[in-house]
Protein backbone atom coordinates (compact mmCIF):
# COMPACT_ATOMS: atom_id res chain seq x y z
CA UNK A 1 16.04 -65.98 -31.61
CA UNK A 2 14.76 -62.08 -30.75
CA UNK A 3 15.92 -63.61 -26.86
CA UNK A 4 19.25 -64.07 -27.71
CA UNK A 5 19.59 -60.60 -30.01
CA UNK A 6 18.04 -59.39 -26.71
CA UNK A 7 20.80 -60.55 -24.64
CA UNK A 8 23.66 -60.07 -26.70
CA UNK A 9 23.05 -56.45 -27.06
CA UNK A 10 22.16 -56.11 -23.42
CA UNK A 11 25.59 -57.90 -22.51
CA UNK A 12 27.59 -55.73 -24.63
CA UNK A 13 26.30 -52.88 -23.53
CA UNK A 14 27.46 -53.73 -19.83
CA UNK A 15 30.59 -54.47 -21.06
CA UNK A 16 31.25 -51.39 -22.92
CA UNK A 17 29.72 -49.83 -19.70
CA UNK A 18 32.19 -51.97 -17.61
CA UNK A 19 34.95 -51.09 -19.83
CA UNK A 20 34.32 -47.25 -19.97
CA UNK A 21 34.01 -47.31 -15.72
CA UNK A 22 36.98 -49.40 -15.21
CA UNK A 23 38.64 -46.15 -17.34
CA UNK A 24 37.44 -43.38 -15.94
CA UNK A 25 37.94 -45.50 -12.29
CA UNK A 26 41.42 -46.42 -13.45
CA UNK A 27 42.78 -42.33 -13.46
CA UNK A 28 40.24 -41.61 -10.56
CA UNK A 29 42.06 -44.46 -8.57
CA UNK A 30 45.49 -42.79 -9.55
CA UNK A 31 43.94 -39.73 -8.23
CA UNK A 32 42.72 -41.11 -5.09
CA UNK A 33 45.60 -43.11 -4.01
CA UNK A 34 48.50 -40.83 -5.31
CA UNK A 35 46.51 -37.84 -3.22
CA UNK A 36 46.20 -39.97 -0.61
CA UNK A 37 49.66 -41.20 -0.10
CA UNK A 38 51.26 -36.97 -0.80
CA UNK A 39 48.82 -35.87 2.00
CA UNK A 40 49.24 -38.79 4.36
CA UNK A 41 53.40 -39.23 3.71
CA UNK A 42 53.92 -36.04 2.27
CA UNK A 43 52.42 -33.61 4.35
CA UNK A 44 52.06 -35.55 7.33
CA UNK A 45 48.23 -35.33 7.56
CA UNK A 46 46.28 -38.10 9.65
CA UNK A 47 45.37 -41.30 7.64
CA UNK A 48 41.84 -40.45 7.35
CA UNK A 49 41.56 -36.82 6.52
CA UNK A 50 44.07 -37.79 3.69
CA UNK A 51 41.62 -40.56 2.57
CA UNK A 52 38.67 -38.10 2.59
CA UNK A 53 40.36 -35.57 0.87
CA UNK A 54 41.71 -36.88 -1.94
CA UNK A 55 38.66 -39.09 -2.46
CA UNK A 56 36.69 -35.93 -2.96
CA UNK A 57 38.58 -34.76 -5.80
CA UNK A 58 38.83 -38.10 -7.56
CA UNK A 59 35.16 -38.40 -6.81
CA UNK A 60 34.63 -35.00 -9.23
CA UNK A 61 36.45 -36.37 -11.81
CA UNK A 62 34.78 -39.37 -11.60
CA UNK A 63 31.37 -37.91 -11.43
CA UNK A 64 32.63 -35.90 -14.89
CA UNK A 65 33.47 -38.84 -16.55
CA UNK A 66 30.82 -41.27 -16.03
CA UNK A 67 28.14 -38.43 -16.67
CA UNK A 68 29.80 -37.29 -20.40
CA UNK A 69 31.24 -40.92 -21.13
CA UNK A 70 30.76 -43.72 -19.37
CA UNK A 71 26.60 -43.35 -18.75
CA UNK A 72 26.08 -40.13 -22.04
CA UNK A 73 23.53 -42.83 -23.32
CA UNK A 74 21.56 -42.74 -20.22
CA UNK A 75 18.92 -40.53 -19.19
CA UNK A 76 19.54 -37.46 -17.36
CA UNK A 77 17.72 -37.00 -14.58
CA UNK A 78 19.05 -33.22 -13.81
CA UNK A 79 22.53 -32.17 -12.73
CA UNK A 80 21.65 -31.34 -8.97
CA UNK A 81 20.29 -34.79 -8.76
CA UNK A 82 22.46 -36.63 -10.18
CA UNK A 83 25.46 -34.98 -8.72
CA UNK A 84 23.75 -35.08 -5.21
CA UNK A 85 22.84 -38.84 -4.78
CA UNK A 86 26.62 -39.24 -7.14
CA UNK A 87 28.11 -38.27 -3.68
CA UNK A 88 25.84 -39.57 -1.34
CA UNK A 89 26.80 -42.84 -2.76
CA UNK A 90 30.81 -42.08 -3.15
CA UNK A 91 30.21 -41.12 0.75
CA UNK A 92 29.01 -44.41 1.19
CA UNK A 93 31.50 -45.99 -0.67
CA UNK A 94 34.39 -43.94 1.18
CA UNK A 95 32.82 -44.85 4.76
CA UNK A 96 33.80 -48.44 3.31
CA UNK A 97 37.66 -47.44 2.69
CA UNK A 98 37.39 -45.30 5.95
CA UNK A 99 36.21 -48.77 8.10
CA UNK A 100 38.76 -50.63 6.47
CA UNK A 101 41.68 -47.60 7.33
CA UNK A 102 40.58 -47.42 10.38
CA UNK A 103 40.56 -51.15 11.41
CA UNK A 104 43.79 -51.74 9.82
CA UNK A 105 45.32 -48.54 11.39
CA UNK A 106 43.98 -48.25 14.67
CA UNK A 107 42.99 -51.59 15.44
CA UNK A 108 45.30 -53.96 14.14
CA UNK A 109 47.91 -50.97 14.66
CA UNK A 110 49.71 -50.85 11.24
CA UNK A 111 50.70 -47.49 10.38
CA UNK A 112 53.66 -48.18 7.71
CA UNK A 113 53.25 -47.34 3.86
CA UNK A 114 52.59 -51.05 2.78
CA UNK A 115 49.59 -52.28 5.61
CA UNK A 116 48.16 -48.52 4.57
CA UNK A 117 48.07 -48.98 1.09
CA UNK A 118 46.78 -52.44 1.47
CA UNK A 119 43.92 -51.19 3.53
CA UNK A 120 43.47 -48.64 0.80
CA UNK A 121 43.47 -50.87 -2.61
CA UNK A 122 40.85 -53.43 -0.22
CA UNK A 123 38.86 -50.63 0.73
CA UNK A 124 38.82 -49.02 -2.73
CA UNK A 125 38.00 -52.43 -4.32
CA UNK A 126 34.82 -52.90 -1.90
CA UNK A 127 33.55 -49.26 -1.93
CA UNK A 128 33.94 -50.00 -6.22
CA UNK A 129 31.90 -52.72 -6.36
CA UNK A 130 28.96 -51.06 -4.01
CA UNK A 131 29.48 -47.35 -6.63
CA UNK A 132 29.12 -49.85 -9.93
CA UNK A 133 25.94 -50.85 -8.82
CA UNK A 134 24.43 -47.90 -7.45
CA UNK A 135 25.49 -45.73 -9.81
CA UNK A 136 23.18 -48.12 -12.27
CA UNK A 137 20.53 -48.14 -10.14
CA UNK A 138 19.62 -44.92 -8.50
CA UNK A 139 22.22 -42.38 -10.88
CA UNK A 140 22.91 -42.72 -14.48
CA UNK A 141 19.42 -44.80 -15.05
CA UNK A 142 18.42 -46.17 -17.88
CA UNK A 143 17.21 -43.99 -20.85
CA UNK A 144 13.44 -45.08 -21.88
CA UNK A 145 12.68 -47.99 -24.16
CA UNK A 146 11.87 -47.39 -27.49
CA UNK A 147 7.95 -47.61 -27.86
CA UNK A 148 6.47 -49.78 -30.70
CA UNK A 149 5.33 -48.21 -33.37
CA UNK A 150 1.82 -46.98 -33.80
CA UNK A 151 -0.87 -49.04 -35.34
CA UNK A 152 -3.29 -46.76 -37.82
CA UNK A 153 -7.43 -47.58 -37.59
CA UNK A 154 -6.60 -48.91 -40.99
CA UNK A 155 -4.07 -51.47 -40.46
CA UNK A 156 -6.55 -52.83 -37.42
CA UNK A 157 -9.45 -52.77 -39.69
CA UNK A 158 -7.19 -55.02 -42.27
CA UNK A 159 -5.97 -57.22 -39.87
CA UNK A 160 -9.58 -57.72 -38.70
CA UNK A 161 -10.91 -58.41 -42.24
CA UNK A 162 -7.74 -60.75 -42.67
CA UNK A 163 -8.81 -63.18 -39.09
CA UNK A 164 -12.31 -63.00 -40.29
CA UNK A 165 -11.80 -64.37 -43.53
CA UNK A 166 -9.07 -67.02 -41.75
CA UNK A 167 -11.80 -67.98 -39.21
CA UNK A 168 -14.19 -68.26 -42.23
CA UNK A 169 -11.89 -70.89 -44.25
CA UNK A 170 -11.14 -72.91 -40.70
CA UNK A 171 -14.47 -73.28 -39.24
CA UNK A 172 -16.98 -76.17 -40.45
CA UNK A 173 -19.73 -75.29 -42.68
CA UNK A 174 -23.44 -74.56 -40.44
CA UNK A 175 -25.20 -77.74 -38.83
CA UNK A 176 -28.69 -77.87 -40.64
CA UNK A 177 -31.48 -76.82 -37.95
């Protein structure tokens, strides 16, 4: 019974985790994509320069928000850190939407609004599912399990007396020698 307790408070916390990323990745996605479309249509700037920059800025809001809401209840492993490997990964992630630009620009030759924004939303939904995970894993980690509560000499020395009298009542009276 403790197992299933176990899970079911384990499963919704990743859900209120999932819910509270999907959030905070919802606004940074406006960000993102909205920035990337004004800089790429707007201002005329190259497909991926637009990408990079505006995935930058959504990235620091992102970081912001899943370090004071979505991950609060984790441990915190030091701003520098945390903020460092936060964009290592994000770079990571935006290589992904970069590849996918890239291929779908330059290779396949599509440079309209609709193939790019395609190539952005597939890119953005890859790179999202690698940041989920590694943000888990190597950022916002876990905070430390509770530790059981300490045992006094006494309580050992009572529940010594207690298996000694058990053993006593259980075991078969002395064999005659």
């Amino acid at each position: 019974m403790e197992f299933l307790r176990h899970a079911y408070r384990r499963l919704a916390e990743l859900a209120r985790e999932l819910v509270k990323f999907g959030a905070i990745g919802a606004v940074a996605f406006v960000i993102d994509t909205g920035g990337t479309n004004l800089l790429r249509f707007g201002i005329g700037w190259g497909p991926l320069i637009s990408k990079v920059i505006a995935t930058v800025i959504a990235a620091t809001f992102a970081y912001l928000g899943n370090r004071y809401w979505t991950f609060r209840h984790r441990e915190q492993s030091g701003l520098a850190r945390e903020y460092f490997l936060f964009f290592v990964l994000n770079a990571i992630g935006l290589l992904i939407s970069l590849l996918v630009i890239g291929f779908v620009t330059y290779t396949l030759g599509l440079e309209d609004a609709l193939s790019y924004n395609i190539a952005i939303l597939t890119g953005t939904a890859l790179g999202t599912l690698f940041r989920f995970w590694s943000y888990k894993k190597w950022v916002f980690l876990p905070g430390a399990e509770a530790s059981p509560p300490a045992v006094s000499q006494s309580q050992i020395n009572g529940h010594v007396y207690l298996l000694n009298k058990s053993s006593e009542k259980n075991s078969p009276p002395p064999l005659p020698r």
